[in-house]
C-alpha atoms as a PDB file:
ATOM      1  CA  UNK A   1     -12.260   3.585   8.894  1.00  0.00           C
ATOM      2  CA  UNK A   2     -12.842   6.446   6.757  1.00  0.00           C
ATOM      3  CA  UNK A   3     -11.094   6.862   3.534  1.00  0.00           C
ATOM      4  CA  UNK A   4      -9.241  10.034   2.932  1.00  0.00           C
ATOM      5  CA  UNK A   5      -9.382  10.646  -1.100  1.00  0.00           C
ATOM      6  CA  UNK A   6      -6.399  13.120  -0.892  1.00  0.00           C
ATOM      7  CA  UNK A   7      -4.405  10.832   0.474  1.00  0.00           C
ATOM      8  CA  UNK A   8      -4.115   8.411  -2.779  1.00  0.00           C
ATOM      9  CA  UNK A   9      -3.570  11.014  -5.233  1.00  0.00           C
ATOM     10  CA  UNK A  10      -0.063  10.998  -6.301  1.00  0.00           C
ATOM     11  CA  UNK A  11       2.156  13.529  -5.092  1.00  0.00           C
ATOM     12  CA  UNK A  12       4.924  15.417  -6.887  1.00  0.00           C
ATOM     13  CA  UNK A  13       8.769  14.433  -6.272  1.00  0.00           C
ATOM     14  CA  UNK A  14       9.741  16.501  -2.855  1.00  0.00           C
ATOM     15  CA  UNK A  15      12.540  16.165  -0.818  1.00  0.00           C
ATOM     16  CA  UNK A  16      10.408  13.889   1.791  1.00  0.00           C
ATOM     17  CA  UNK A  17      11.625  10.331   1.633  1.00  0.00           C
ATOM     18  CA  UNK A  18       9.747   8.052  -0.264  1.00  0.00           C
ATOM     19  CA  UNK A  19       6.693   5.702   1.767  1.00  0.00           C
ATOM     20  CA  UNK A  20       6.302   2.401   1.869  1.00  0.00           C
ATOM     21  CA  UNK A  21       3.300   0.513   1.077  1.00  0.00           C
ATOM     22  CA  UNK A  22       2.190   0.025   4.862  1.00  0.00           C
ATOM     23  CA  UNK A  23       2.994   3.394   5.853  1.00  0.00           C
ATOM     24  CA  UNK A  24       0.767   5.138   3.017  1.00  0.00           C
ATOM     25  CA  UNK A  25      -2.327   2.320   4.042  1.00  0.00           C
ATOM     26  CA  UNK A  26      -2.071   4.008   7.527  1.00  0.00           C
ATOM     27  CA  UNK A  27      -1.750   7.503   6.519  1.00  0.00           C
ATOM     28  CA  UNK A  28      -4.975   7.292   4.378  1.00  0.00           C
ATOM     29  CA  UNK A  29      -6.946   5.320   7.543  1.00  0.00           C
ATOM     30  CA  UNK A  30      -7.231   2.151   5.267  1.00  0.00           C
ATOM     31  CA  UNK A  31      -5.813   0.029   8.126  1.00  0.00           C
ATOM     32  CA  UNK A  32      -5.628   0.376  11.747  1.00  0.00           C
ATOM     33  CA  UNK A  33      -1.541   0.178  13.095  1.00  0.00           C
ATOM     34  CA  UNK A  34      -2.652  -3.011  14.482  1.00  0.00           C
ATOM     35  CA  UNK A  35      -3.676  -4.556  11.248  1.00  0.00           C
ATOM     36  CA  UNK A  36      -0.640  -3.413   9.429  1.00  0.00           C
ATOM     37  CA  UNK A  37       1.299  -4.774  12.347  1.00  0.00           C
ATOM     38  CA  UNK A  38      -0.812  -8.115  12.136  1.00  0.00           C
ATOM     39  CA  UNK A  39      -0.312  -7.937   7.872  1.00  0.00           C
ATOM     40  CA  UNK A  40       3.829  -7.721   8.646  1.00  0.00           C
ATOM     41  CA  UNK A  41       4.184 -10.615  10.840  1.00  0.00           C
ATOM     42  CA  UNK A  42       1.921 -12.696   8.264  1.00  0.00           C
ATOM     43  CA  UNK A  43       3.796 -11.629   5.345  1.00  0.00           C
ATOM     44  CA  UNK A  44       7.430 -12.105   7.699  1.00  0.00           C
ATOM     45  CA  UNK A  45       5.350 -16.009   8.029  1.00  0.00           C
ATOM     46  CA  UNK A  46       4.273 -16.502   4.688  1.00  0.00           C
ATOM     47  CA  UNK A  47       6.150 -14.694   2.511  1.00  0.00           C
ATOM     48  CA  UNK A  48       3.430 -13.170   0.719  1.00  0.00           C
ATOM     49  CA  UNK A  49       3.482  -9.322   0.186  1.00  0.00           C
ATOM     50  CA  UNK A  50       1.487  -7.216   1.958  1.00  0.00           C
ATOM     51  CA  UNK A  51      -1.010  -5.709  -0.558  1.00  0.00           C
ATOM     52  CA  UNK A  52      -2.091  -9.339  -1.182  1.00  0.00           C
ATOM     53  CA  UNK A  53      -2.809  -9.993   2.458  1.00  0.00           C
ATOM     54  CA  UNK A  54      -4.722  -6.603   3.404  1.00  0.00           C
ATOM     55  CA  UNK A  55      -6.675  -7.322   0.362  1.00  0.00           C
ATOM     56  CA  UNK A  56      -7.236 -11.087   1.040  1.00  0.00           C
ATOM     57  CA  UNK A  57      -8.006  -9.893   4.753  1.00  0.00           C
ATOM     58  CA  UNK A  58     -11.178  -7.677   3.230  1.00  0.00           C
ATOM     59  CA  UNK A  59      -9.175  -4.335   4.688  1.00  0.00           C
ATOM     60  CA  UNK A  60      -8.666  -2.511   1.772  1.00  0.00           C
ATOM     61  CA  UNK A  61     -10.452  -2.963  -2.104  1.00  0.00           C
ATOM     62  CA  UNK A  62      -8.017  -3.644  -4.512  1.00  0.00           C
ATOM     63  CA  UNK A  63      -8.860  -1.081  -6.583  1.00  0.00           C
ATOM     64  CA  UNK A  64      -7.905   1.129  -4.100  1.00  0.00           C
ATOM     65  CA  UNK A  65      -4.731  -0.844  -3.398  1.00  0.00           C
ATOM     66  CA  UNK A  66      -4.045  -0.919  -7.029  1.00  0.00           C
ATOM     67  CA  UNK A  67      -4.259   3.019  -7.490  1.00  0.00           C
ATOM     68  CA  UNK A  68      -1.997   3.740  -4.365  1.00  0.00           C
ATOM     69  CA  UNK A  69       0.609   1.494  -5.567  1.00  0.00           C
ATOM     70  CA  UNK A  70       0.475   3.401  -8.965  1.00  0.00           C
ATOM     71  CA  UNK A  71       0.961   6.451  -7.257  1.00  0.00           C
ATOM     72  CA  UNK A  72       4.179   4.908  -5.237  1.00  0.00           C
ATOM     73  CA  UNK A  73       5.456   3.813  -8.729  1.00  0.00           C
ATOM     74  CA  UNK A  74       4.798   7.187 -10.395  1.00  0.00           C
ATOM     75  CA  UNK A  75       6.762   8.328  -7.545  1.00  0.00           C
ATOM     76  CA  UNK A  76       9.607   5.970  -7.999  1.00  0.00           C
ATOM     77  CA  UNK A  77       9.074   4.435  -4.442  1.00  0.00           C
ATOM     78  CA  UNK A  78      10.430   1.692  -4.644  1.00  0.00           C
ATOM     79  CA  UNK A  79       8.722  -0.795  -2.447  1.00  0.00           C
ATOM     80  CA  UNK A  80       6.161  -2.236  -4.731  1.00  0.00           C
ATOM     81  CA  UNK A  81       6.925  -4.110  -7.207  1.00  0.00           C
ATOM     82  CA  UNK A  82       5.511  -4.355 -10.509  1.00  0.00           C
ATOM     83  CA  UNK A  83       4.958  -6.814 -13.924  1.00  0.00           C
ATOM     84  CA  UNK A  84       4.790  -5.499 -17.438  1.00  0.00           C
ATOM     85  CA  UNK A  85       0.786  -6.064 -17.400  1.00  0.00           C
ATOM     86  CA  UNK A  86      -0.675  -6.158 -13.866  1.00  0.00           C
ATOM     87  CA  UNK A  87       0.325  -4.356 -10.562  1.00  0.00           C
ATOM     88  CA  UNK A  88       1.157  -7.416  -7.803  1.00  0.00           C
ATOM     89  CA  UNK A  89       1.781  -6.974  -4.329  1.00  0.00           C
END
């Protein structure tokens, strides 16, 4: 899957409503809708969240994970959460 840069650079407010954590993996072709739909039923299973299981899967570099999440933040989505010193998914 080819990664689209453009797609992890943070965006400014608009009126579009705010993306989740799955749907921006998709839109920048980091994971396939069948691994994102594999990644929900784990983390519906297991209770972990879903940036630690796409990352524990080998899908997407954290780094990469890391820097889309601080985007959503910057963004004031609200689906990730975050801790005073690390990002956490």
């Amino acid at each position: 899957m080819g990664l689209n840069p453009s797609s992890l650079e943070p965006k400014p407010h608009a009126s579009r409503p705010a993306q989740r954590l799955g749907e921006r993996l998709l839109a920048a072709g980091l994971v396939s809708r069948f691994q994102l739909e594999m990644a929900l039923q784990e983390q519906l299973s297991t209770k972990k969240r879903l940036g630690e299981i796409v990352v524990a899967k080998g899908w997407v570099p954290y780094a990469v994970l890391e820097k889309i999440a601080a985007g959503m933040i910057h963004n004031g989505t609200k689906s990730v959460r975050s801790v005073k010193n690390k990002i956490t998914f």
